[in-house]
PDB file of N, CA and C in Angstrom:
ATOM      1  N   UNK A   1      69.810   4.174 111.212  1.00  0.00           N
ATOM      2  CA  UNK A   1      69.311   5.089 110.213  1.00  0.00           C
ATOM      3  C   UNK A   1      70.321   5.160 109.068  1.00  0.00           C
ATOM      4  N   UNK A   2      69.883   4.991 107.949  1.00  0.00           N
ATOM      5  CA  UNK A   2      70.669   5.449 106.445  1.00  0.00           C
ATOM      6  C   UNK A   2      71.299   6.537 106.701  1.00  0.00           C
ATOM      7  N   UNK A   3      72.409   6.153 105.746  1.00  0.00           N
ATOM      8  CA  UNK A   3      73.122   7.768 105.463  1.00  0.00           C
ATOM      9  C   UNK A   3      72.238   8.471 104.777  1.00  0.00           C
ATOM     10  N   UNK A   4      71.359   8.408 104.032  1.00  0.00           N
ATOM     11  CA  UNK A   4      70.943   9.416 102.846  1.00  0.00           C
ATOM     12  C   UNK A   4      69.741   9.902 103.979  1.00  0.00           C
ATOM     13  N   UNK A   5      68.996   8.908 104.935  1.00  0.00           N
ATOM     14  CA  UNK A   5      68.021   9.275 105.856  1.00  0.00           C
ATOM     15  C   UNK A   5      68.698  10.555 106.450  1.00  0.00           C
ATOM     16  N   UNK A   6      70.054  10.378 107.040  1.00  0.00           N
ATOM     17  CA  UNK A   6      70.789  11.141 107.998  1.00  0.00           C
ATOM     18  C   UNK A   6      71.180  12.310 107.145  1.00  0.00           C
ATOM     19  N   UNK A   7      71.662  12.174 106.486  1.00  0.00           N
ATOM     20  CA  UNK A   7      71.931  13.907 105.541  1.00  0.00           C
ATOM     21  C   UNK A   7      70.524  14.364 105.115  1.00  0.00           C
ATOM     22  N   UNK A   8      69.575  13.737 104.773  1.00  0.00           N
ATOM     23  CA  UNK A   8      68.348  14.485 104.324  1.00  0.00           C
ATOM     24  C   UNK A   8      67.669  15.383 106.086  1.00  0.00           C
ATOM     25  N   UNK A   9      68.030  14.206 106.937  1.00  0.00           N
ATOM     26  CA  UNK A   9      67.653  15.001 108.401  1.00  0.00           C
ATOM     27  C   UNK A   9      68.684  16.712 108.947  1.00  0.00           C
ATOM     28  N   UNK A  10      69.554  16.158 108.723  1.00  0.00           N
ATOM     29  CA  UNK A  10      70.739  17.515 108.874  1.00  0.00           C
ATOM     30  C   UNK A  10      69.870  18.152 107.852  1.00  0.00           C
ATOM     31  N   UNK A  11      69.695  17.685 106.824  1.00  0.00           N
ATOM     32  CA  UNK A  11      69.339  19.574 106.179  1.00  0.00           C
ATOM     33  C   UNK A  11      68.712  20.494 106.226  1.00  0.00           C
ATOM     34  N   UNK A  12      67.375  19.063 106.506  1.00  0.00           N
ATOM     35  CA  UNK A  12      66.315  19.880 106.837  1.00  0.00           C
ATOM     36  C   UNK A  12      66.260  20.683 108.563  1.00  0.00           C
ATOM     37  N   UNK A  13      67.237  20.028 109.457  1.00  0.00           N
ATOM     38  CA  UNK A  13      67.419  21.139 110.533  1.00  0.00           C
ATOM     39  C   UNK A  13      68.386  22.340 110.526  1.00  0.00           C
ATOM     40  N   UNK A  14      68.980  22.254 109.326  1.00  0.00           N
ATOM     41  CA  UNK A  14      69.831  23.574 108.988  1.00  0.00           C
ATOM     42  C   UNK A  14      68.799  24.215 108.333  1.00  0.00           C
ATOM     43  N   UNK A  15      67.771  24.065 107.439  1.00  0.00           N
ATOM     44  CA  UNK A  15      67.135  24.968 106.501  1.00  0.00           C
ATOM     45  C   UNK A  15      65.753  25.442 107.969  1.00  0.00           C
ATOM     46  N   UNK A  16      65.748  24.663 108.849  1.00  0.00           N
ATOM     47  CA  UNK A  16      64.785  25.289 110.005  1.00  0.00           C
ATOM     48  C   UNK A  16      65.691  26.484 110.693  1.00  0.00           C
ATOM     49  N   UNK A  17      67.199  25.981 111.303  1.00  0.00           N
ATOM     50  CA  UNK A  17      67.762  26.878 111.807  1.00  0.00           C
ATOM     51  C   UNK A  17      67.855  28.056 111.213  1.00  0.00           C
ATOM     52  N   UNK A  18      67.820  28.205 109.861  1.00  0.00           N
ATOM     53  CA  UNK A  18      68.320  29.521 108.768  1.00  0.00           C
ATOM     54  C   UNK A  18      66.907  30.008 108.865  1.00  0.00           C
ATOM     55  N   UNK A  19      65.937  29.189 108.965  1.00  0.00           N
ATOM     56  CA  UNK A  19      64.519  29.896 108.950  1.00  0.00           C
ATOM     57  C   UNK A  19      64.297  30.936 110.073  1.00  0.00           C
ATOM     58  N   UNK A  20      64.406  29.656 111.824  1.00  0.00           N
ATOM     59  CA  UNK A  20      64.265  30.480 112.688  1.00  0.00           C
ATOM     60  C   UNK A  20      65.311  31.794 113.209  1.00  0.00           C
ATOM     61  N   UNK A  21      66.372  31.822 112.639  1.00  0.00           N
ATOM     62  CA  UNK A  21      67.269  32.887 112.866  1.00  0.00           C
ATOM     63  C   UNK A  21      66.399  34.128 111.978  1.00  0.00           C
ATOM     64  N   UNK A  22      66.377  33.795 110.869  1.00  0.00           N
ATOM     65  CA  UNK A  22      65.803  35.396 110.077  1.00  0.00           C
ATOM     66  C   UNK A  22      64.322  35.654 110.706  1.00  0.00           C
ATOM     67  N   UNK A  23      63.627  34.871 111.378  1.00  0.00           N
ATOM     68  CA  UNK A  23      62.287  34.897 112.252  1.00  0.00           C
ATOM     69  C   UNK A  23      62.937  35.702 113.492  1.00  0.00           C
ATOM     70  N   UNK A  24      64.299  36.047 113.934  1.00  0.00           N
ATOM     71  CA  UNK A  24      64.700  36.791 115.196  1.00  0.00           C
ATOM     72  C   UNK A  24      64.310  35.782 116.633  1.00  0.00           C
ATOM     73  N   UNK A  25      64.483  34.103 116.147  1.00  0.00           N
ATOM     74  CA  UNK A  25      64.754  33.639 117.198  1.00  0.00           C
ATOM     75  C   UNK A  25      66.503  33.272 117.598  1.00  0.00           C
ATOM     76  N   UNK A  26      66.834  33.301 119.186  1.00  0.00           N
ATOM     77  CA  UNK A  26      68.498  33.225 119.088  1.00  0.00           C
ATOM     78  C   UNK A  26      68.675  31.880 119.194  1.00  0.00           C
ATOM     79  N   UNK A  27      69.610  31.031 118.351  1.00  0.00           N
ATOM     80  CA  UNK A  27      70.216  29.279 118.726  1.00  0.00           C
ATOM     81  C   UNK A  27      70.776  29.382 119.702  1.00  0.00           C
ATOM     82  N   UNK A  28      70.471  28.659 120.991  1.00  0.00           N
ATOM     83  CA  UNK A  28      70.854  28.230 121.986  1.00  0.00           C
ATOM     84  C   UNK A  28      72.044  26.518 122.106  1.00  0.00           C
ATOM     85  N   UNK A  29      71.223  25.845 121.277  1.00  0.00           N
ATOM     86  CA  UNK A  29      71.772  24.655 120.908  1.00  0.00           C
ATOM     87  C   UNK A  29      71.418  24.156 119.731  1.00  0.00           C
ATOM     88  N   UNK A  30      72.272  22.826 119.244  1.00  0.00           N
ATOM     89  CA  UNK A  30      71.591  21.790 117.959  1.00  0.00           C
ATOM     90  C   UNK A  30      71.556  20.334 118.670  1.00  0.00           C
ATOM     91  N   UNK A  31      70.561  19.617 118.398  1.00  0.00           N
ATOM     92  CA  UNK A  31      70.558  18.034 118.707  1.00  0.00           C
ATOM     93  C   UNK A  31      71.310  17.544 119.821  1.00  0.00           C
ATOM     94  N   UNK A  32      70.501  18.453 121.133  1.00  0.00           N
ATOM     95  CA  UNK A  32      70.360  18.034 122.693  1.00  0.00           C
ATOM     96  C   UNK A  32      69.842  16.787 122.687  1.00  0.00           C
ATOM     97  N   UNK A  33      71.230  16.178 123.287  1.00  0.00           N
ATOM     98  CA  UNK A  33      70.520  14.370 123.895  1.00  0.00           C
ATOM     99  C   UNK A  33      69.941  14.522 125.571  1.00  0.00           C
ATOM    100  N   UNK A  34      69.088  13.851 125.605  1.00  0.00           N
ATOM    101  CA  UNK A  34      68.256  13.347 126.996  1.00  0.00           C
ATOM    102  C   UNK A  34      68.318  12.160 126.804  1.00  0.00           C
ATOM    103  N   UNK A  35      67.566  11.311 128.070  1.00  0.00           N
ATOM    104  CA  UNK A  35      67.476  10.705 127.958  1.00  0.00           C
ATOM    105  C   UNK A  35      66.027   9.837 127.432  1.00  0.00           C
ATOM    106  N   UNK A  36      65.238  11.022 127.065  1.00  0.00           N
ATOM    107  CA  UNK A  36      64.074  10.607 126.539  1.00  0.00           C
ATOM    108  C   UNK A  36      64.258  10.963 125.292  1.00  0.00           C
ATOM    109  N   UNK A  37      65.061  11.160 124.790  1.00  0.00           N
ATOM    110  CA  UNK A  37      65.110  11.609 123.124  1.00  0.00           C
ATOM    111  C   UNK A  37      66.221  12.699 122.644  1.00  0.00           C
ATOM    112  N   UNK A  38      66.109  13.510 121.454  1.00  0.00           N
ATOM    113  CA  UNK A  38      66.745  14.068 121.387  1.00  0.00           C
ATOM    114  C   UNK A  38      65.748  15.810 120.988  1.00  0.00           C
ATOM    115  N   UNK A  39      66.363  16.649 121.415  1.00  0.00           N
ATOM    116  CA  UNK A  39      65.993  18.033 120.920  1.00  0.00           C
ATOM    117  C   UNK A  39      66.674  17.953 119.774  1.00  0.00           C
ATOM    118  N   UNK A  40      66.115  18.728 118.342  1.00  0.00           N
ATOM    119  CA  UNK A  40      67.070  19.131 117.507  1.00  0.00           C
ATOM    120  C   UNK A  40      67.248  20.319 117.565  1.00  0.00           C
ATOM    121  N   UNK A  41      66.434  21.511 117.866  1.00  0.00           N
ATOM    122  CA  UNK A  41      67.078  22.659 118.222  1.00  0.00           C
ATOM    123  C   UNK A  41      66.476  23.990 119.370  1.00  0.00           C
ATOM    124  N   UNK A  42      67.295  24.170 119.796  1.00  0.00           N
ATOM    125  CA  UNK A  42      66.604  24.691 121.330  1.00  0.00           C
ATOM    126  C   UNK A  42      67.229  26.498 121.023  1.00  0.00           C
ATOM    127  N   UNK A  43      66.128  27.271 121.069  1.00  0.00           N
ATOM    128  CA  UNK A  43      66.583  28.283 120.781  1.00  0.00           C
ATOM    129  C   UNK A  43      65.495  29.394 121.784  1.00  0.00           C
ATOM    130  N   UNK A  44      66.024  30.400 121.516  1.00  0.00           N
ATOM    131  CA  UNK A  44      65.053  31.566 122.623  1.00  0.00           C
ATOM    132  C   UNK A  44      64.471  32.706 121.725  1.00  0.00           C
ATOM    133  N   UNK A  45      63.562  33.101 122.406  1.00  0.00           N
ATOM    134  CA  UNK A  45      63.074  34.530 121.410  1.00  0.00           C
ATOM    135  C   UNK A  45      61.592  34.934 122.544  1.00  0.00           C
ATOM    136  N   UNK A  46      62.381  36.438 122.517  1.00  0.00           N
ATOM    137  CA  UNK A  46      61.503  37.063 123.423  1.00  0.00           C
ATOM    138  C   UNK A  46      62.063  37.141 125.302  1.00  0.00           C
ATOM    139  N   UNK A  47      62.875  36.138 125.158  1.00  0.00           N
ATOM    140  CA  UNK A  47      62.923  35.741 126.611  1.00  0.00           C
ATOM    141  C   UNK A  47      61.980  34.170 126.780  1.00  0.00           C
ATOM    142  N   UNK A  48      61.521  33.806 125.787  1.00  0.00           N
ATOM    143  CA  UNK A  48      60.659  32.377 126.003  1.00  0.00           C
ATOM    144  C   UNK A  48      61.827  31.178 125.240  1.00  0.00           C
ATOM    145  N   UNK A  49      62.063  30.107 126.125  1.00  0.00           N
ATOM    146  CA  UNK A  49      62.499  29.003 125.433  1.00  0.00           C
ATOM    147  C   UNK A  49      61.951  28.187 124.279  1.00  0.00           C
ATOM    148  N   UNK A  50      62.456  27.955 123.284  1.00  0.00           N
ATOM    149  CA  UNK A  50      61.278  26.772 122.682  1.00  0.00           C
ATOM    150  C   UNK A  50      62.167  25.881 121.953  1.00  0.00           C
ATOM    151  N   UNK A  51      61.623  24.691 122.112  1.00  0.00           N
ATOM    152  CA  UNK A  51      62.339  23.414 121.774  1.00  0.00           C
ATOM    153  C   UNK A  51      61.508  23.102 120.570  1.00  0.00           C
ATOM    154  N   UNK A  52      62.412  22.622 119.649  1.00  0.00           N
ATOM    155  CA  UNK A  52      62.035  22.781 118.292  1.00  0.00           C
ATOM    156  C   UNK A  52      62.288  21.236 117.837  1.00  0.00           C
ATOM    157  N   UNK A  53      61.229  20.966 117.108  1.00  0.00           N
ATOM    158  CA  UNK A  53      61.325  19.214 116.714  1.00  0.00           C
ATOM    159  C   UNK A  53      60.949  19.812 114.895  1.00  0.00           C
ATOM    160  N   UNK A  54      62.371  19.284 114.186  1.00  0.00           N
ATOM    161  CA  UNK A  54      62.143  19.043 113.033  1.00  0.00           C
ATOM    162  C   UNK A  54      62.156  18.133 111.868  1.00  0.00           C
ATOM    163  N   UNK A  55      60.958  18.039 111.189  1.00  0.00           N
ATOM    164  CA  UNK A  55      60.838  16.753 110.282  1.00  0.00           C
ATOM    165  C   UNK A  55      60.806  17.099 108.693  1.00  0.00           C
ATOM    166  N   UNK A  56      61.990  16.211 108.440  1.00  0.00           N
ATOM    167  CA  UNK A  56      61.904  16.750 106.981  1.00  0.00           C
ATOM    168  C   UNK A  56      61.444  15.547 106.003  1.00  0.00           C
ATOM    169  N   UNK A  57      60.715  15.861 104.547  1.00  0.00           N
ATOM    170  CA  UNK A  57      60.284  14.638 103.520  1.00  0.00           C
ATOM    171  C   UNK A  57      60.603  15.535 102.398  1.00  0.00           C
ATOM    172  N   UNK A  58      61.084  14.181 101.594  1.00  0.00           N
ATOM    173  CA  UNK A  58      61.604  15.097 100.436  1.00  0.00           C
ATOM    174  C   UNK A  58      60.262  14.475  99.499  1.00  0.00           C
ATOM    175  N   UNK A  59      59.331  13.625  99.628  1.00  0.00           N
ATOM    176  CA  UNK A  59      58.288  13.494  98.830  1.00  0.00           C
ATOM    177  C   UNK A  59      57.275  13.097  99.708  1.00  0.00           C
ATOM    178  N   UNK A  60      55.632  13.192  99.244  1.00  0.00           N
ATOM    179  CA  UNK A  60      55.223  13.167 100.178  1.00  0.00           C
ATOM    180  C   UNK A  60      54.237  11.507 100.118  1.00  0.00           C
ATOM    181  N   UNK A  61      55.029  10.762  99.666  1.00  0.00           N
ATOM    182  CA  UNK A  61      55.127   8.832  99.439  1.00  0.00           C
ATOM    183  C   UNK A  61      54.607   8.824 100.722  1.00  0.00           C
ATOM    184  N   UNK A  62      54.465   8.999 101.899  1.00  0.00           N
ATOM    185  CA  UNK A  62      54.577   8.716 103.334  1.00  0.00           C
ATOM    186  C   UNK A  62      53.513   9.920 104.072  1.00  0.00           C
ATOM    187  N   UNK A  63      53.510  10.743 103.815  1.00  0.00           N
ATOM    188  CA  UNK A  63      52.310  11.512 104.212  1.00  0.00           C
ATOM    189  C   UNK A  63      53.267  12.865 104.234  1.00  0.00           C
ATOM    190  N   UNK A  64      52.570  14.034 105.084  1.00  0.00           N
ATOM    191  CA  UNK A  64      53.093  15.078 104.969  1.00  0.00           C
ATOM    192  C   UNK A  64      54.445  15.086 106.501  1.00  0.00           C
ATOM    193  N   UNK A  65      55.520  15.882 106.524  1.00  0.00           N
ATOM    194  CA  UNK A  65      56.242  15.573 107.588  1.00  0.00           C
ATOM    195  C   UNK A  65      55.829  15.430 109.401  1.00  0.00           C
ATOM    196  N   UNK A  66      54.888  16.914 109.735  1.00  0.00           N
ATOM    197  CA  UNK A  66      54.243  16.577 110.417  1.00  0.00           C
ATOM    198  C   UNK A  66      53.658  15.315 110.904  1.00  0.00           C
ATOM    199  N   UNK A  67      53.002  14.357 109.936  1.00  0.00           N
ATOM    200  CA  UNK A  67      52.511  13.454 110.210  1.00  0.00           C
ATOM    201  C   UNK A  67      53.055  12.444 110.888  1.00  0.00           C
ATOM    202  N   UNK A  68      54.485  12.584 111.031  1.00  0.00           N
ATOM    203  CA  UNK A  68      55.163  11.767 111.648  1.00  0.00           C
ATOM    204  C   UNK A  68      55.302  12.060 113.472  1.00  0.00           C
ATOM    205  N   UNK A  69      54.490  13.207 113.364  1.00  0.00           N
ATOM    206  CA  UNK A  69      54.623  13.527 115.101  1.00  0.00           C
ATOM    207  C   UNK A  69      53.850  13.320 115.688  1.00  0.00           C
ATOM    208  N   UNK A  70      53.698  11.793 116.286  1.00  0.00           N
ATOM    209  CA  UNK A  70      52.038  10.821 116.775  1.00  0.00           C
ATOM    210  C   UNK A  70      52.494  11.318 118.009  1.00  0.00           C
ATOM    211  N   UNK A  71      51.274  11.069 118.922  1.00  0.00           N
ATOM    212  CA  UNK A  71      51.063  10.944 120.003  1.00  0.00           C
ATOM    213  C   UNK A  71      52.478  10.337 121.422  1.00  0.00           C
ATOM    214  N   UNK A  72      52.684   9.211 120.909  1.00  0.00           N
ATOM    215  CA  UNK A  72      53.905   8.396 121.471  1.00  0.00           C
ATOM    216  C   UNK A  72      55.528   9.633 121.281  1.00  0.00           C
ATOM    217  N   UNK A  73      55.434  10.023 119.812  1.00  0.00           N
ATOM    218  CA  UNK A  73      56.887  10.612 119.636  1.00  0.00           C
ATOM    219  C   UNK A  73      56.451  12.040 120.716  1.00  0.00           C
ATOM    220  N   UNK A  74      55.114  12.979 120.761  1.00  0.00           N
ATOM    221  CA  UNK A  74      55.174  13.989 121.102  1.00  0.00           C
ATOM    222  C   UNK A  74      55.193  13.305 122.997  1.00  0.00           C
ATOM    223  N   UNK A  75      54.736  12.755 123.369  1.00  0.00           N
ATOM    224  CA  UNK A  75      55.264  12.245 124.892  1.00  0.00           C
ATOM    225  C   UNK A  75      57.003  12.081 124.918  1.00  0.00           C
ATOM    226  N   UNK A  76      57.132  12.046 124.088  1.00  0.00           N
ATOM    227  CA  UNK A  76      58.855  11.496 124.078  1.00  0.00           C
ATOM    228  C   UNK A  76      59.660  13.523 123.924  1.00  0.00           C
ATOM    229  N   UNK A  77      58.936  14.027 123.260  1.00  0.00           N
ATOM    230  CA  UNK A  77      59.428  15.955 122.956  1.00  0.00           C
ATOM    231  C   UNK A  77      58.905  16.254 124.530  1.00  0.00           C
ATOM    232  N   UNK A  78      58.051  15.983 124.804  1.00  0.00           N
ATOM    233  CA  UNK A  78      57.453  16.579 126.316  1.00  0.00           C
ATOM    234  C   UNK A  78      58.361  15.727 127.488  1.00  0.00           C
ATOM    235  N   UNK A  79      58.934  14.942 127.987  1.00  0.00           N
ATOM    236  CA  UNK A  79      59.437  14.088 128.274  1.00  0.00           C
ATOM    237  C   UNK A  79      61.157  14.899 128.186  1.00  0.00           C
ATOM    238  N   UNK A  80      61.544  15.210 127.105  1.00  0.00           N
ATOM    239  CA  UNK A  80      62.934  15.840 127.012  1.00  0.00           C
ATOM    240  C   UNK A  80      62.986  17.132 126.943  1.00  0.00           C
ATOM    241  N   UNK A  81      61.912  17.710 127.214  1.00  0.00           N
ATOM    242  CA  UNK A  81      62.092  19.463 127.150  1.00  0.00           C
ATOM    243  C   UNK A  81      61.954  19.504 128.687  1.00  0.00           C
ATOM    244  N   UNK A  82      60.879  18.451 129.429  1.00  0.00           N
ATOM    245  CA  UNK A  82      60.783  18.821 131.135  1.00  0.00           C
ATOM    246  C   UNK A  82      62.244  18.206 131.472  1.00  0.00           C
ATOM    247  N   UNK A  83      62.945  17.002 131.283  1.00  0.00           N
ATOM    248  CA  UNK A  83      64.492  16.956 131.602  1.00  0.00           C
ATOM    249  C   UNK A  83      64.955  18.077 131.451  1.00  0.00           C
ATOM    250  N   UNK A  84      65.250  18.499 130.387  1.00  0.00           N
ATOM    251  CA  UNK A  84      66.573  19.460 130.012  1.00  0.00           C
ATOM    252  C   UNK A  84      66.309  20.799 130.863  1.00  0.00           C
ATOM    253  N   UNK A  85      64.967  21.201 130.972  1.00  0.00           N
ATOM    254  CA  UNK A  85      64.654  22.082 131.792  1.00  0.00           C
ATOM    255  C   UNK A  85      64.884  22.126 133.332  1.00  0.00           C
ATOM    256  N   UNK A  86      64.878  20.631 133.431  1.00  0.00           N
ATOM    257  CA  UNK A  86      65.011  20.853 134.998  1.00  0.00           C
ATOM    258  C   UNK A  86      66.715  20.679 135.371  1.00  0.00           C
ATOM    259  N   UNK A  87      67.379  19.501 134.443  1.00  0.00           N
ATOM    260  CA  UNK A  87      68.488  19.371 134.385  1.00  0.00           C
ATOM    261  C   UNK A  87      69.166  20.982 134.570  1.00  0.00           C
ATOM    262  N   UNK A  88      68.939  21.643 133.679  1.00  0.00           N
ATOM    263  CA  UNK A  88      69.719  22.953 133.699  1.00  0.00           C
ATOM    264  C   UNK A  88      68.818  23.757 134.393  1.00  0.00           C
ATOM    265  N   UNK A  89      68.300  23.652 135.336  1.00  0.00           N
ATOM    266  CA  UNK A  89      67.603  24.561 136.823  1.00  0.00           C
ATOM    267  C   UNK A  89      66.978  25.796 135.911  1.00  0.00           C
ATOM    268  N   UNK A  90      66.017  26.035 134.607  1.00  0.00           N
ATOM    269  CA  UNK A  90      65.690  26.795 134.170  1.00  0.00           C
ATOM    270  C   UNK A  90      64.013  26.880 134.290  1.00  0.00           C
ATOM    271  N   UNK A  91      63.585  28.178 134.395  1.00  0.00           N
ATOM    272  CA  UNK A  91      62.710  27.798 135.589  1.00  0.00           C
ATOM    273  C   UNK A  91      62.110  29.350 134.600  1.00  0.00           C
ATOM    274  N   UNK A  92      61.689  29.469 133.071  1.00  0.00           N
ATOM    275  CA  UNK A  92      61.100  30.373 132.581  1.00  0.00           C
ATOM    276  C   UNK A  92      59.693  29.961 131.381  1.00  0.00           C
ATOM    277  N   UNK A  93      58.804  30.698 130.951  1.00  0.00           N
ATOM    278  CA  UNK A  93      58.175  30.063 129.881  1.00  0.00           C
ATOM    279  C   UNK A  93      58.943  29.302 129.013  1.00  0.00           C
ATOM    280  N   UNK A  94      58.351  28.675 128.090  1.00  0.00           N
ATOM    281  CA  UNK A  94      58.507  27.382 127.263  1.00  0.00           C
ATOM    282  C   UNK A  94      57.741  26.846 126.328  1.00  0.00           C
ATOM    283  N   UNK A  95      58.374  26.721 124.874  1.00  0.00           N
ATOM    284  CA  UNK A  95      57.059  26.099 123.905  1.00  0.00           C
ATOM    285  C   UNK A  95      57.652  25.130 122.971  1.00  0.00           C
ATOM    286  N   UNK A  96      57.117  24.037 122.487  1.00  0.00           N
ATOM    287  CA  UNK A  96      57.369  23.527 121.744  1.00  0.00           C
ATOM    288  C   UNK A  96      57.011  23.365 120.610  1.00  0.00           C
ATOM    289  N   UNK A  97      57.349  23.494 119.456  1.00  0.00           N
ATOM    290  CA  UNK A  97      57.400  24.054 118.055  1.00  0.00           C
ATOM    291  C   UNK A  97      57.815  22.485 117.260  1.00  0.00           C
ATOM    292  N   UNK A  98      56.989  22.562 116.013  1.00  0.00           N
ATOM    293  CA  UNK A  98      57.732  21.580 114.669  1.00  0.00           C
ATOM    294  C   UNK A  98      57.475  22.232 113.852  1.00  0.00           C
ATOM    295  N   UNK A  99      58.897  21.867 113.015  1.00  0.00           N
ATOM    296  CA  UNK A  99      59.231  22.600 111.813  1.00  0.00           C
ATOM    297  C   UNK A  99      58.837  21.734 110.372  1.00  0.00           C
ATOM    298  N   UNK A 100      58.447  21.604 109.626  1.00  0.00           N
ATOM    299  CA  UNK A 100      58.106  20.613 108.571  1.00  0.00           C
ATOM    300  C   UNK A 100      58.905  21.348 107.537  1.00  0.00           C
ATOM    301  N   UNK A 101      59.609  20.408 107.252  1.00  0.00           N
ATOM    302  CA  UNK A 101      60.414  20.712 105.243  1.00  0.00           C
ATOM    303  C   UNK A 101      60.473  20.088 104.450  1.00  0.00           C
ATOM    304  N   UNK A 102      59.931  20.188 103.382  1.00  0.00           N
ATOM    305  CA  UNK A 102      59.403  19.676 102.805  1.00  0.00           C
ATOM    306  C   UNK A 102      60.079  19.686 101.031  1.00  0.00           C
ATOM    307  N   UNK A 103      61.577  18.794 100.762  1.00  0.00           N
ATOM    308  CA  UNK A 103      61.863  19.429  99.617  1.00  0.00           C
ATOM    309  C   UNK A 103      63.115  18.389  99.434  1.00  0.00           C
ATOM    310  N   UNK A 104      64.081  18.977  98.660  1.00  0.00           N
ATOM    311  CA  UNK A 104      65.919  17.853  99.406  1.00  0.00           C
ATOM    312  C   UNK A 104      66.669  18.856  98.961  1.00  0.00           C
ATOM    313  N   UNK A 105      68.116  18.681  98.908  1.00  0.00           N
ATOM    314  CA  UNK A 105      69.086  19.483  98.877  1.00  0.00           C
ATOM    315  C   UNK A 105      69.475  19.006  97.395  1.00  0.00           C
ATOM    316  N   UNK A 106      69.463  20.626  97.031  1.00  0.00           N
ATOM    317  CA  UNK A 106      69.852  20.650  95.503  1.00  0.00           C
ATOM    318  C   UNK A 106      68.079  21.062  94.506  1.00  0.00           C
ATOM    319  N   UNK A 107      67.124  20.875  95.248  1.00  0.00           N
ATOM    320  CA  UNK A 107      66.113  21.090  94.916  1.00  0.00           C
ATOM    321  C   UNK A 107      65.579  22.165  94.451  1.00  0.00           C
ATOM    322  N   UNK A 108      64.234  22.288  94.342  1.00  0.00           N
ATOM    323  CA  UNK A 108      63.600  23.337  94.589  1.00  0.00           C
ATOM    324  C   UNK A 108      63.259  24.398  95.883  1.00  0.00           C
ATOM    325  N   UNK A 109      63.510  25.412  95.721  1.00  0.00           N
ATOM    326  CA  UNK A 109      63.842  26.148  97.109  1.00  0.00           C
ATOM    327  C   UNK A 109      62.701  25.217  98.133  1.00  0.00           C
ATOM    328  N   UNK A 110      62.622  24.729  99.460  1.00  0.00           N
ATOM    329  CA  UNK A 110      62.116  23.605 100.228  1.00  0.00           C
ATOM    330  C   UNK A 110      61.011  24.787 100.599  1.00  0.00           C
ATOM    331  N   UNK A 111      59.655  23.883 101.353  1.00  0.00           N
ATOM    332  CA  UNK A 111      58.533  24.465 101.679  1.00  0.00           C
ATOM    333  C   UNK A 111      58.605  23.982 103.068  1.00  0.00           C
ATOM    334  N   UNK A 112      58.625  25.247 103.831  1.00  0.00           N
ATOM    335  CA  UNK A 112      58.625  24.862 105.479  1.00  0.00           C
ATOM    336  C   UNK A 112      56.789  25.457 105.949  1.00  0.00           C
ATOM    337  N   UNK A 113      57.015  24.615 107.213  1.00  0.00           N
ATOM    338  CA  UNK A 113      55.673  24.951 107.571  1.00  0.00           C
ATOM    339  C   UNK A 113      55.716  24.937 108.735  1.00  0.00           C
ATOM    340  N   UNK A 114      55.378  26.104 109.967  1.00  0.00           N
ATOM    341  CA  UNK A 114      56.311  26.058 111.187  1.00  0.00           C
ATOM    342  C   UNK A 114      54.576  26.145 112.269  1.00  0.00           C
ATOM    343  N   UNK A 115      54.800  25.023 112.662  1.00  0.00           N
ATOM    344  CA  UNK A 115      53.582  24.860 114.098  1.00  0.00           C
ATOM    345  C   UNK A 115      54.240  25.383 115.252  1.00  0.00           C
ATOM    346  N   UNK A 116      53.563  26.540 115.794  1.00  0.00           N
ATOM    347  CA  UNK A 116      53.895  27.001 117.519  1.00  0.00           C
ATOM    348  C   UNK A 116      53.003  26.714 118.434  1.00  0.00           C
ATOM    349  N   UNK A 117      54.041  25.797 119.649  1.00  0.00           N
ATOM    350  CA  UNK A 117      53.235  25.615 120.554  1.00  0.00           C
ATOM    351  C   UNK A 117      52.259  24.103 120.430  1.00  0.00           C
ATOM    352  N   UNK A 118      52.881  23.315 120.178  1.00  0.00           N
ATOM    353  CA  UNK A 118      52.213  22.139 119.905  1.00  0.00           C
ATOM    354  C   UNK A 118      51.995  21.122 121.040  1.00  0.00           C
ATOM    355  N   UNK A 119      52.876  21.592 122.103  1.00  0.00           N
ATOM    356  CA  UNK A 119      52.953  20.993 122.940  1.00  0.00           C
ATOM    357  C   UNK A 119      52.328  21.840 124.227  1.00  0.00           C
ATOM    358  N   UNK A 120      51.993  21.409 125.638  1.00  0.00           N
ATOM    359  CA  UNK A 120      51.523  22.645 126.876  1.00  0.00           C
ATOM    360  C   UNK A 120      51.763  21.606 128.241  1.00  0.00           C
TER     361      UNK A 120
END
């Protein structure tokens, strides 16, 4: 992956993290490796876990960010949320969430768009 790919990805999971914190969810972690992939951010709220997959586009040349979460990648989020869950013997509800941002750094304030529960 590009550097400019890789800093445009960090930002857009910092501008999710800053999102879901003022939403009153707590960060648990950032960019959990498995071995089926990676979490980018695993956080709690309520007492429910939710593993958070975020995609950022700074234009929308390629479709909207979401669009990048086919079928194959969401087996690969389902796949590393049942590891990490079982890995760490946690044994409570659970949801999986994508964050879409939609903008770059230095921009115009970015447009997020937050799906709950995309996964079951």
């Amino acid at each position: 992956m590009s550097n400019r790919r890789q800093r445009i990805g960090r930002w857009g999971e910092q501008i999710a993290e800053e999102y879901l914190t003022k939403k009153g969810y707590r960060m648990l972690a950032t960019n959990v490796r498995t071995p089926y992939g990676e979490i980018d951010l695993l956080c709690q709220r309520e007492g429910q876990i939710v593993f958070v997959e975020v995609k950022t586009r700074t234009s929308k040349a390629f479709g909207y960010p979401e669009d990048s979460v086919t079928p194959r990648k969401q087996a690969h989020m389902l796949s590393a949320a049942e590891h990490y869950l079982q890995e760490h013997e946690i044994d409570s509800d659970w949801q999986f969430d994508v964050i879409a941002v939609e903008g770059s750094p230095g921009g115009r304030p970015p447009r997020i768009t937050h799906f709950e529960n995309v996964l079951s």
